[in-house]
PDB file of N, CA and C in Angstrom:
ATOM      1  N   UNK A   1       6.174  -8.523  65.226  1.00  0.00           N
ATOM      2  CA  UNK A   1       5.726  -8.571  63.847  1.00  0.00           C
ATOM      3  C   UNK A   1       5.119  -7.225  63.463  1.00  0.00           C
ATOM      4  N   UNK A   2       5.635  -6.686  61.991  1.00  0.00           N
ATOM      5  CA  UNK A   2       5.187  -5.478  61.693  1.00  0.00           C
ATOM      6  C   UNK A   2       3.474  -5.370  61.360  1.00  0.00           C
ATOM      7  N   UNK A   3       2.809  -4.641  61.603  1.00  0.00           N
ATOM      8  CA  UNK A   3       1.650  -4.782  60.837  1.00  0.00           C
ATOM      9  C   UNK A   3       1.251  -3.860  60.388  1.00  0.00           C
ATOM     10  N   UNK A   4       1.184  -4.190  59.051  1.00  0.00           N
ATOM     11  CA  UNK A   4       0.634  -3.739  57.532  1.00  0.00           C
ATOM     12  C   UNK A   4      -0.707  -3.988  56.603  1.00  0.00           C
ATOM     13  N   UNK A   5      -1.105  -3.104  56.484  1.00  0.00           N
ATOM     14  CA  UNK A   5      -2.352  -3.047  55.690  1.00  0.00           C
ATOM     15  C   UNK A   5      -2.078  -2.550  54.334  1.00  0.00           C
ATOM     16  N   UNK A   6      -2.829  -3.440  53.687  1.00  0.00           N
ATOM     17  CA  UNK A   6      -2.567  -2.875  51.798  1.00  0.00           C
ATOM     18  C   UNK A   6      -4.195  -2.608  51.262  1.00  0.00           C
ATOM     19  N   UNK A   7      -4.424  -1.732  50.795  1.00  0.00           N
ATOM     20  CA  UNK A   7      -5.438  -1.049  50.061  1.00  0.00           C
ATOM     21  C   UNK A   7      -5.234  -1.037  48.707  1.00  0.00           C
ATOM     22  N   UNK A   8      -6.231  -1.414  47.567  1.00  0.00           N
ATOM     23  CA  UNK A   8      -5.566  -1.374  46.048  1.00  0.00           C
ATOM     24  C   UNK A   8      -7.137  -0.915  45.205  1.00  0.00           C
ATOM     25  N   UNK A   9      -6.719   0.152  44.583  1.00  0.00           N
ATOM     26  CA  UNK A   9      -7.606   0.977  43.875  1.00  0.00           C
ATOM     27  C   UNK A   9      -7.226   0.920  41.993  1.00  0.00           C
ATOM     28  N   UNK A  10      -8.131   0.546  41.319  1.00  0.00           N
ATOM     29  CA  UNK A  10      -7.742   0.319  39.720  1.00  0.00           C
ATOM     30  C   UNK A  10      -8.095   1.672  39.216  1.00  0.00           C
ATOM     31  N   UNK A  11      -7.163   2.067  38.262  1.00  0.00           N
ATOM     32  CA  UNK A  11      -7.613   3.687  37.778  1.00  0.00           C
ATOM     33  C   UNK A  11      -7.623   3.662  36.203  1.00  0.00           C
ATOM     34  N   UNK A  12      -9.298   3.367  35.792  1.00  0.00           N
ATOM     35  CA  UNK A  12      -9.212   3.208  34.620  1.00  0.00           C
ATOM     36  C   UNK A  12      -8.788   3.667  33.201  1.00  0.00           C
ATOM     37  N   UNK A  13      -7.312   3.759  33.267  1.00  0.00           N
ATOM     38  CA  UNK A  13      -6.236   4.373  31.729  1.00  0.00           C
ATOM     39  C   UNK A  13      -5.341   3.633  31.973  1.00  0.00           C
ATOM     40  N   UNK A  14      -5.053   3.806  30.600  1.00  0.00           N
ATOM     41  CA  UNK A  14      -3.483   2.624  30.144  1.00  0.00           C
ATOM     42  C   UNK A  14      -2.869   3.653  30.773  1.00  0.00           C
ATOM     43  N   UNK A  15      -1.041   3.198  30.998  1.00  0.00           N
ATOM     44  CA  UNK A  15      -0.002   4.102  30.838  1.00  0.00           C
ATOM     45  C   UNK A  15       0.278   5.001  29.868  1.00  0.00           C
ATOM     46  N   UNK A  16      -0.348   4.794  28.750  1.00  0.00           N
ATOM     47  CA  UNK A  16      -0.117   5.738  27.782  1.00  0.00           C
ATOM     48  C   UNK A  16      -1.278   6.881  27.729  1.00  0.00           C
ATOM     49  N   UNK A  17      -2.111   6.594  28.352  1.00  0.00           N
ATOM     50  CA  UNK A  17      -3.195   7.294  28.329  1.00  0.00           C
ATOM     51  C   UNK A  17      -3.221   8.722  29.388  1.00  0.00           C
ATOM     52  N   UNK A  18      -2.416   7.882  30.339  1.00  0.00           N
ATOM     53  CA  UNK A  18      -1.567   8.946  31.648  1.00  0.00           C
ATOM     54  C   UNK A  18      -0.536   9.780  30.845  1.00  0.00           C
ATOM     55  N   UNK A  19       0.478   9.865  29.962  1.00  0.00           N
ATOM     56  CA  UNK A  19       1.490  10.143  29.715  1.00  0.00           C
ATOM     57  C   UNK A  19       1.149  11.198  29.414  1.00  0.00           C
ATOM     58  N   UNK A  20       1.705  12.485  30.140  1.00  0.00           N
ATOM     59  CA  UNK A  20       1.512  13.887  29.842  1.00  0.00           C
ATOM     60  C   UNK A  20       0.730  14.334  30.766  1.00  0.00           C
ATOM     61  N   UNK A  21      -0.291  13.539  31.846  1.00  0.00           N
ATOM     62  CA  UNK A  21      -1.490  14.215  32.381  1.00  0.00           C
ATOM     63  C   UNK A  21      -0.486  13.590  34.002  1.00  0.00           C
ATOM     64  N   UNK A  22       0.596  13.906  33.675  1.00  0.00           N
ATOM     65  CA  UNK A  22       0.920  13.236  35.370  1.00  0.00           C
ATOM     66  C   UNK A  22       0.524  14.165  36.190  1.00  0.00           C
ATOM     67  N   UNK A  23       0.028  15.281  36.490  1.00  0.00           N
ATOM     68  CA  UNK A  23      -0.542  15.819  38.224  1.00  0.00           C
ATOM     69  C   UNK A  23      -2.230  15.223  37.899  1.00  0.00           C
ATOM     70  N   UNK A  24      -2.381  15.131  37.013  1.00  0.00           N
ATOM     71  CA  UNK A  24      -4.149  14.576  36.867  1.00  0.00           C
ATOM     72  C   UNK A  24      -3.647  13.343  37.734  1.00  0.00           C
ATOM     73  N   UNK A  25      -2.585  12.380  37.436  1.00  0.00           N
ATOM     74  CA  UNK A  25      -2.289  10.898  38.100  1.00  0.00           C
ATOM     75  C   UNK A  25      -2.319  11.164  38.876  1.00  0.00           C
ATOM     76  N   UNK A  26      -1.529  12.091  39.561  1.00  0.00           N
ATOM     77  CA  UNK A  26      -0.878  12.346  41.238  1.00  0.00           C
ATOM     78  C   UNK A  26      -2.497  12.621  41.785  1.00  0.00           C
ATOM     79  N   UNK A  27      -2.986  13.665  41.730  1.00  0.00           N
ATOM     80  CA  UNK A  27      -4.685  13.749  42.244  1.00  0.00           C
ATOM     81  C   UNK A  27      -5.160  12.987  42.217  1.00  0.00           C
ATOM     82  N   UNK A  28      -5.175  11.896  41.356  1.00  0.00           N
ATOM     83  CA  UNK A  28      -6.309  10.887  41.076  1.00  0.00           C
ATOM     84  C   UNK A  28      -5.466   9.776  42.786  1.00  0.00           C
ATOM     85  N   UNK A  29      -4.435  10.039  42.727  1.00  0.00           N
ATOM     86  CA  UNK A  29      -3.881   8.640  43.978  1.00  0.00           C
ATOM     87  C   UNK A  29      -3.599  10.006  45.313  1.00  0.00           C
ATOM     88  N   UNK A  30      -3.658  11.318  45.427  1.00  0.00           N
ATOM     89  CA  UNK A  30      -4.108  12.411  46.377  1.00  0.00           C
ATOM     90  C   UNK A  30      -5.524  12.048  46.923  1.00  0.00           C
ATOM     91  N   UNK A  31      -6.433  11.821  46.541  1.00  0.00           N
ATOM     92  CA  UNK A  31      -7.660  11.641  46.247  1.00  0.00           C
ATOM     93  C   UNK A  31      -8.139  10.213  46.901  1.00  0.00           C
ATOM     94  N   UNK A  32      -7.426   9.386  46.290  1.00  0.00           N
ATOM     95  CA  UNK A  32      -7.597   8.020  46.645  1.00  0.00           C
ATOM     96  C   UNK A  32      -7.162   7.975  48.313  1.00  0.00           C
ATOM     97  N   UNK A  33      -5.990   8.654  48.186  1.00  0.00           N
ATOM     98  CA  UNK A  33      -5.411   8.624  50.102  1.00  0.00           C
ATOM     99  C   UNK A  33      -6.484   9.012  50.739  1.00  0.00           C
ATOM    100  N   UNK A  34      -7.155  10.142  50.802  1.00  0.00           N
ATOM    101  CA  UNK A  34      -8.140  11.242  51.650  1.00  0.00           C
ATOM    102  C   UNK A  34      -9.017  10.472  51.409  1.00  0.00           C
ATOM    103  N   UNK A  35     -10.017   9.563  50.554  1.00  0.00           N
ATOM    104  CA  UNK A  35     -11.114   9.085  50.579  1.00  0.00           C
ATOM    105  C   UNK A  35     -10.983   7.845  51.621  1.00  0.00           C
ATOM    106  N   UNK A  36      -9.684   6.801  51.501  1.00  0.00           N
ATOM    107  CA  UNK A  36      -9.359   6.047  52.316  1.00  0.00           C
ATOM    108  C   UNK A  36      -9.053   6.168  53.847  1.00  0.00           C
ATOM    109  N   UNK A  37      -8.652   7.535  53.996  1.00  0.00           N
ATOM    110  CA  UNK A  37      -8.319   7.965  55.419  1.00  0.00           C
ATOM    111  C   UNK A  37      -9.811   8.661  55.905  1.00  0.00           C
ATOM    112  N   UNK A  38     -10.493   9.009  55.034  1.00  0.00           N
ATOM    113  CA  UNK A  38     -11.777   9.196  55.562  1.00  0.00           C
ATOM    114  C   UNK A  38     -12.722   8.041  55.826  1.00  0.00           C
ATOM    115  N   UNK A  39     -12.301   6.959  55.103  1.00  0.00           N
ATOM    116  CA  UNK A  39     -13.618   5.704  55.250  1.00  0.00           C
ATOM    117  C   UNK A  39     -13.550   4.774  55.952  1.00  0.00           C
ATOM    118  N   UNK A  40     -11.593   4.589  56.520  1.00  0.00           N
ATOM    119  CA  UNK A  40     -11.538   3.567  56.982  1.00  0.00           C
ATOM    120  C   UNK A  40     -10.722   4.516  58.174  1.00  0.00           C
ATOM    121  N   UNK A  41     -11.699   4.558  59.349  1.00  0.00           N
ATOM    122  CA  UNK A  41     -11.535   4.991  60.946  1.00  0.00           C
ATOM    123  C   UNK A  41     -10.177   4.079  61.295  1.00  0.00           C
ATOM    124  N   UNK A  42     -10.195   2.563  60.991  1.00  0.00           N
ATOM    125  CA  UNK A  42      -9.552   1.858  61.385  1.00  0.00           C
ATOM    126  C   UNK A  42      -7.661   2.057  61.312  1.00  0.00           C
ATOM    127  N   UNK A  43      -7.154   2.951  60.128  1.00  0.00           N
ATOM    128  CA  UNK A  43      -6.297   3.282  59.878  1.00  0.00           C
ATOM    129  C   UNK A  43      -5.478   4.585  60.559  1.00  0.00           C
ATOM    130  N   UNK A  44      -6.231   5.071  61.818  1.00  0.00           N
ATOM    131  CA  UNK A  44      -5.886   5.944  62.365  1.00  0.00           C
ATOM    132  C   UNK A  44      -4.675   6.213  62.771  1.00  0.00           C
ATOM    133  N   UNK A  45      -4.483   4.902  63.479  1.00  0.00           N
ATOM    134  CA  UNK A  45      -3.206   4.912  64.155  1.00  0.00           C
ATOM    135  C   UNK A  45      -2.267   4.149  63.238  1.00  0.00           C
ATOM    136  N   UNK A  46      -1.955   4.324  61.415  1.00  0.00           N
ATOM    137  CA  UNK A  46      -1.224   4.038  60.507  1.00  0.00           C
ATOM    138  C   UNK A  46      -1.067   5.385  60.133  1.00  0.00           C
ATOM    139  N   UNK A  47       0.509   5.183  59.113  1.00  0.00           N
ATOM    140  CA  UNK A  47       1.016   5.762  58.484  1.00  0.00           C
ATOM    141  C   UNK A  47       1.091   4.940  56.814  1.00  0.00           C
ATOM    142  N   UNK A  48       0.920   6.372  55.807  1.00  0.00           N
ATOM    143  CA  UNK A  48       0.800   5.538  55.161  1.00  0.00           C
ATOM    144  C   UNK A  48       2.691   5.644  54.629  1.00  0.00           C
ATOM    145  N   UNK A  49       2.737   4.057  54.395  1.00  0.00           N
ATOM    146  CA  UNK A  49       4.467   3.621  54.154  1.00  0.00           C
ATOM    147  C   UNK A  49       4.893   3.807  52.854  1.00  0.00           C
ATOM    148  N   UNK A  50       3.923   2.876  51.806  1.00  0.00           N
ATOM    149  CA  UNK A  50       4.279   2.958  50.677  1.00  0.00           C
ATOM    150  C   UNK A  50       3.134   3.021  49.740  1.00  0.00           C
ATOM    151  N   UNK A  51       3.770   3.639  48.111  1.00  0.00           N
ATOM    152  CA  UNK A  51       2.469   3.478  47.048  1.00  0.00           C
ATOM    153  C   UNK A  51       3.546   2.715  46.089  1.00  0.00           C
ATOM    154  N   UNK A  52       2.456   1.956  45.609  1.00  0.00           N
ATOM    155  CA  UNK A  52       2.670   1.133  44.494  1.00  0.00           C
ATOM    156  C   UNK A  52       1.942   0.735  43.145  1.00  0.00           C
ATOM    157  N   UNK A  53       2.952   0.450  41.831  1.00  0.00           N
ATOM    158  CA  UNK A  53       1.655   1.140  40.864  1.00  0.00           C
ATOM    159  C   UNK A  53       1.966  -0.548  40.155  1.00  0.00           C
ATOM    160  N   UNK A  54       0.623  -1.242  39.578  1.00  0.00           N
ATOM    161  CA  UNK A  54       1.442  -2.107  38.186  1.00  0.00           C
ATOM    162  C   UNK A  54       0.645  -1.748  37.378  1.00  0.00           C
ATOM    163  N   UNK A  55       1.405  -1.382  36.263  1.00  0.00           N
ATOM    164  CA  UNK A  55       0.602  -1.202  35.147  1.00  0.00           C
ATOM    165  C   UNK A  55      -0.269  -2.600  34.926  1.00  0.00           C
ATOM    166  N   UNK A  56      -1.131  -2.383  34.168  1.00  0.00           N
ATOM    167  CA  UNK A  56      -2.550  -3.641  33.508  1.00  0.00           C
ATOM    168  C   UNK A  56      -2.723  -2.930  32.094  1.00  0.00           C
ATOM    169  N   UNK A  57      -3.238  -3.453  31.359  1.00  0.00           N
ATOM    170  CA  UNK A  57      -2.927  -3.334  29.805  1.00  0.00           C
ATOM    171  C   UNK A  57      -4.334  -2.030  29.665  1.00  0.00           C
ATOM    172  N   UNK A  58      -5.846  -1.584  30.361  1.00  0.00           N
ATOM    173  CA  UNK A  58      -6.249  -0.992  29.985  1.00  0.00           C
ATOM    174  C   UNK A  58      -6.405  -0.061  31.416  1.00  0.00           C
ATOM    175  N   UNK A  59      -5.210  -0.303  32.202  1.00  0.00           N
ATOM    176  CA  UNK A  59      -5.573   0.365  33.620  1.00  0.00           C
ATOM    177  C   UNK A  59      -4.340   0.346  34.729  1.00  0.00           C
ATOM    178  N   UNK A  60      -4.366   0.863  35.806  1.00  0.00           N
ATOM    179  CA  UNK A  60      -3.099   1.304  36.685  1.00  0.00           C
ATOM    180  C   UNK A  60      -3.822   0.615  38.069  1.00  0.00           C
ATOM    181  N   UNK A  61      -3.219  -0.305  38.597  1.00  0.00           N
ATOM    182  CA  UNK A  61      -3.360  -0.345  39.865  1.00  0.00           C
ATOM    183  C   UNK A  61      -2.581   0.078  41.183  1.00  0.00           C
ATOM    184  N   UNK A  62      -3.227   0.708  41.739  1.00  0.00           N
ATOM    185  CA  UNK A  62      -2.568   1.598  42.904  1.00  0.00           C
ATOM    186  C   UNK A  62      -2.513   0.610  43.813  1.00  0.00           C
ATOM    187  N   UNK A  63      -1.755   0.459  45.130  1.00  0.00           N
ATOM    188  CA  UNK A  63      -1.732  -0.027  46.462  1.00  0.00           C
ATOM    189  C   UNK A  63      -0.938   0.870  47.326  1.00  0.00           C
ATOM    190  N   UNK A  64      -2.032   1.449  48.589  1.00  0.00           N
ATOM    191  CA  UNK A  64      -1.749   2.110  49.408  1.00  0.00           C
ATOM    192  C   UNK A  64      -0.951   1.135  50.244  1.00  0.00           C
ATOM    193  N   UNK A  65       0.289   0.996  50.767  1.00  0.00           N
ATOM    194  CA  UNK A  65       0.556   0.038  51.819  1.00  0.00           C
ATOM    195  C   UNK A  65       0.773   0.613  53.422  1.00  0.00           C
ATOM    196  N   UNK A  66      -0.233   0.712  54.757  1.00  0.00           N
ATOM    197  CA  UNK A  66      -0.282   1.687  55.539  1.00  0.00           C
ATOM    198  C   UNK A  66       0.271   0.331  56.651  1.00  0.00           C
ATOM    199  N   UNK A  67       1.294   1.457  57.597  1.00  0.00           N
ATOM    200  CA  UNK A  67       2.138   0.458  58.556  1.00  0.00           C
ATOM    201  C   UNK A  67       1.934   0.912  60.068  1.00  0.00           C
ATOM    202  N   UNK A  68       1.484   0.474  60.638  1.00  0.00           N
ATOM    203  CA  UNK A  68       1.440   0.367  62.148  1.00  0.00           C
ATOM    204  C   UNK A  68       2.234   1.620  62.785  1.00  0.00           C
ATOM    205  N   UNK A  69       1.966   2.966  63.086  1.00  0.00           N
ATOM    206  CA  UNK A  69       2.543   3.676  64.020  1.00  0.00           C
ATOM    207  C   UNK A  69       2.631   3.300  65.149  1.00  0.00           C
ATOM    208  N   UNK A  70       3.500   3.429  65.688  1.00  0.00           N
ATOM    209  CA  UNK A  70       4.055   3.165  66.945  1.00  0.00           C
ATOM    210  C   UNK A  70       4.029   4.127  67.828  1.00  0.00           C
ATOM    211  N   UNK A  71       4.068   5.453  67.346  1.00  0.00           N
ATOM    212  CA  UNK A  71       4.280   6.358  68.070  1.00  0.00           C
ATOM    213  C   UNK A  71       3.244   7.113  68.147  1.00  0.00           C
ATOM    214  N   UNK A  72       1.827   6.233  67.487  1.00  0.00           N
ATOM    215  CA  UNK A  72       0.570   6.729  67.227  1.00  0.00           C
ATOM    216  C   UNK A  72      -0.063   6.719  68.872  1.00  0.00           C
ATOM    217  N   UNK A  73      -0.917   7.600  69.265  1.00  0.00           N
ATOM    218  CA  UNK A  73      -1.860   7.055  70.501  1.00  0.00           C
ATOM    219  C   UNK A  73      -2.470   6.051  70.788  1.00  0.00           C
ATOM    220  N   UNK A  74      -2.910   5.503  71.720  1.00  0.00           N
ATOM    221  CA  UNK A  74      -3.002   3.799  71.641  1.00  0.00           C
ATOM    222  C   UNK A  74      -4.770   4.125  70.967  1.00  0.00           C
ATOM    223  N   UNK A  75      -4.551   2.684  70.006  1.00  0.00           N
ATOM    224  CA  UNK A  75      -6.134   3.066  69.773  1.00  0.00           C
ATOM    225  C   UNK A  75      -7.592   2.465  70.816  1.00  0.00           C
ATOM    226  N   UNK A  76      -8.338   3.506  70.499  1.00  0.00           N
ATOM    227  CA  UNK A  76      -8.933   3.594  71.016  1.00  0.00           C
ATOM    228  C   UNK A  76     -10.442   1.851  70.622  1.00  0.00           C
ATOM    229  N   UNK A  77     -10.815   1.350  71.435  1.00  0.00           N
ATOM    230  CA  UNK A  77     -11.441   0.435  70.715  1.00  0.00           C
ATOM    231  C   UNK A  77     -12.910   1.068  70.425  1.00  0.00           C
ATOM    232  N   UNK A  78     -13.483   0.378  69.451  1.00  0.00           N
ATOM    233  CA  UNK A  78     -14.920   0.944  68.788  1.00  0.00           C
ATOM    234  C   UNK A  78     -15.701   0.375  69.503  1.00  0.00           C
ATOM    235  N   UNK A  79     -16.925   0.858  70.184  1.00  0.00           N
ATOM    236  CA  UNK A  79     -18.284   0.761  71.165  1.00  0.00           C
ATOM    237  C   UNK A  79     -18.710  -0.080  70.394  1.00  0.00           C
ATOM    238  N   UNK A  80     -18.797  -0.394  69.449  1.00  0.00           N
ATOM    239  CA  UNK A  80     -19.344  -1.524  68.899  1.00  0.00           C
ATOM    240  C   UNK A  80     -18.798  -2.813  69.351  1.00  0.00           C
ATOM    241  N   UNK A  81     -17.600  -2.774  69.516  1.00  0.00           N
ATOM    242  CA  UNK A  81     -16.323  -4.007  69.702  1.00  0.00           C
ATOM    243  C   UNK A  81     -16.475  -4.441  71.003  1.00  0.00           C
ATOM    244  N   UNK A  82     -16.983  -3.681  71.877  1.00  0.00           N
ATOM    245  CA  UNK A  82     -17.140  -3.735  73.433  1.00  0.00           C
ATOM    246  C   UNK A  82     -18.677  -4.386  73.710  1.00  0.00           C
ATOM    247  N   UNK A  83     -18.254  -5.198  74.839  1.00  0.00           N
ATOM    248  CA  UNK A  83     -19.416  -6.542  75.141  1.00  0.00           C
ATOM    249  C   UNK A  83     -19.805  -6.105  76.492  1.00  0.00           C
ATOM    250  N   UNK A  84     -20.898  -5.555  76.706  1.00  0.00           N
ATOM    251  CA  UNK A  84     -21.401  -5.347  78.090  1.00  0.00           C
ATOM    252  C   UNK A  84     -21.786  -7.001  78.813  1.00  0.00           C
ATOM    253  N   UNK A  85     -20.957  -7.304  80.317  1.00  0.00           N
ATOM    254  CA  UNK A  85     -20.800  -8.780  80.635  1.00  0.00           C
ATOM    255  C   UNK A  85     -21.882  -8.419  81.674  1.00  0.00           C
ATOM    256  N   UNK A  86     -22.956  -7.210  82.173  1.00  0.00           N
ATOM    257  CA  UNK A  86     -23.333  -7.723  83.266  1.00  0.00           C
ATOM    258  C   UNK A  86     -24.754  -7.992  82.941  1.00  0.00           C
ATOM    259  N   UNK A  87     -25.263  -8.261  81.505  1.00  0.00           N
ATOM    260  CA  UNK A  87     -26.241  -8.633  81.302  1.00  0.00           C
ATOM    261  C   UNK A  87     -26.046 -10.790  81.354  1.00  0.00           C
ATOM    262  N   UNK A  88     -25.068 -10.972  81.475  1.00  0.00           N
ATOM    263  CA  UNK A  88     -24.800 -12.428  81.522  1.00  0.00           C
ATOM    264  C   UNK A  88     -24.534 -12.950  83.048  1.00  0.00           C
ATOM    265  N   UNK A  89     -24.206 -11.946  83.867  1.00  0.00           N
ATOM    266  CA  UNK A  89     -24.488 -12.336  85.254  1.00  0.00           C
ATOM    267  C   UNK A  89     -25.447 -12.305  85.997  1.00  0.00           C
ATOM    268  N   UNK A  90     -25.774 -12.972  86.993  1.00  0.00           N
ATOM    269  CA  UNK A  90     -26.854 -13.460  87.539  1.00  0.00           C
ATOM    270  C   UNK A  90     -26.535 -12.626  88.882  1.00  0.00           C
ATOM    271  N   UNK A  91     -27.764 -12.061  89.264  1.00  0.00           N
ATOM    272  CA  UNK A  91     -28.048 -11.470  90.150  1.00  0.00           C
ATOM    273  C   UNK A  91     -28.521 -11.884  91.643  1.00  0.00           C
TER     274      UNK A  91
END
């Protein structure tokens, strides 16, 4: 099974409001990638696959859709995630 993560960011302008300012759009979802690849550690070992837009009547919703590399390094698990067991054994 593939696994996929979807991220979705609202960017407050109509489509018409974009029309003419398209590299302002493109930065505004440039922007959105790098803030997401900075916040979420968890996406390391993703690529991102696809973007997707639907228009909304006073706004644009983005979805990052990021897919499981394979050929990524195995990830590494977070020290947080890890359970030290020899405080539960008896001595």
């Amino acid at each position: 099974m593939e696994n996929t993560i979807s991220i979705t960011e609202l960017v407050p302008y109509s489509p018409e409001e974009l029309l003419g300012k398209e590299d302002y759009f493109l930065e505004k979802i440039k922007t959105f990638i790098d803030k997401v690849r900075k916040e979420r550690t968890d996406l390391d070992n993703y690529r991102l696959n696809d973007v997707g837009f639907i228009p909304k009547e006073d706004a644009v919703l983005i979805k990052l859709y990021f897919k499981w590399d394979h050929n990524a390094k195995e990830q590494i698990p977070d020290k947080e995630k890890i359970i030290d067991i020899r405080q539960y054994l008896s001595t």
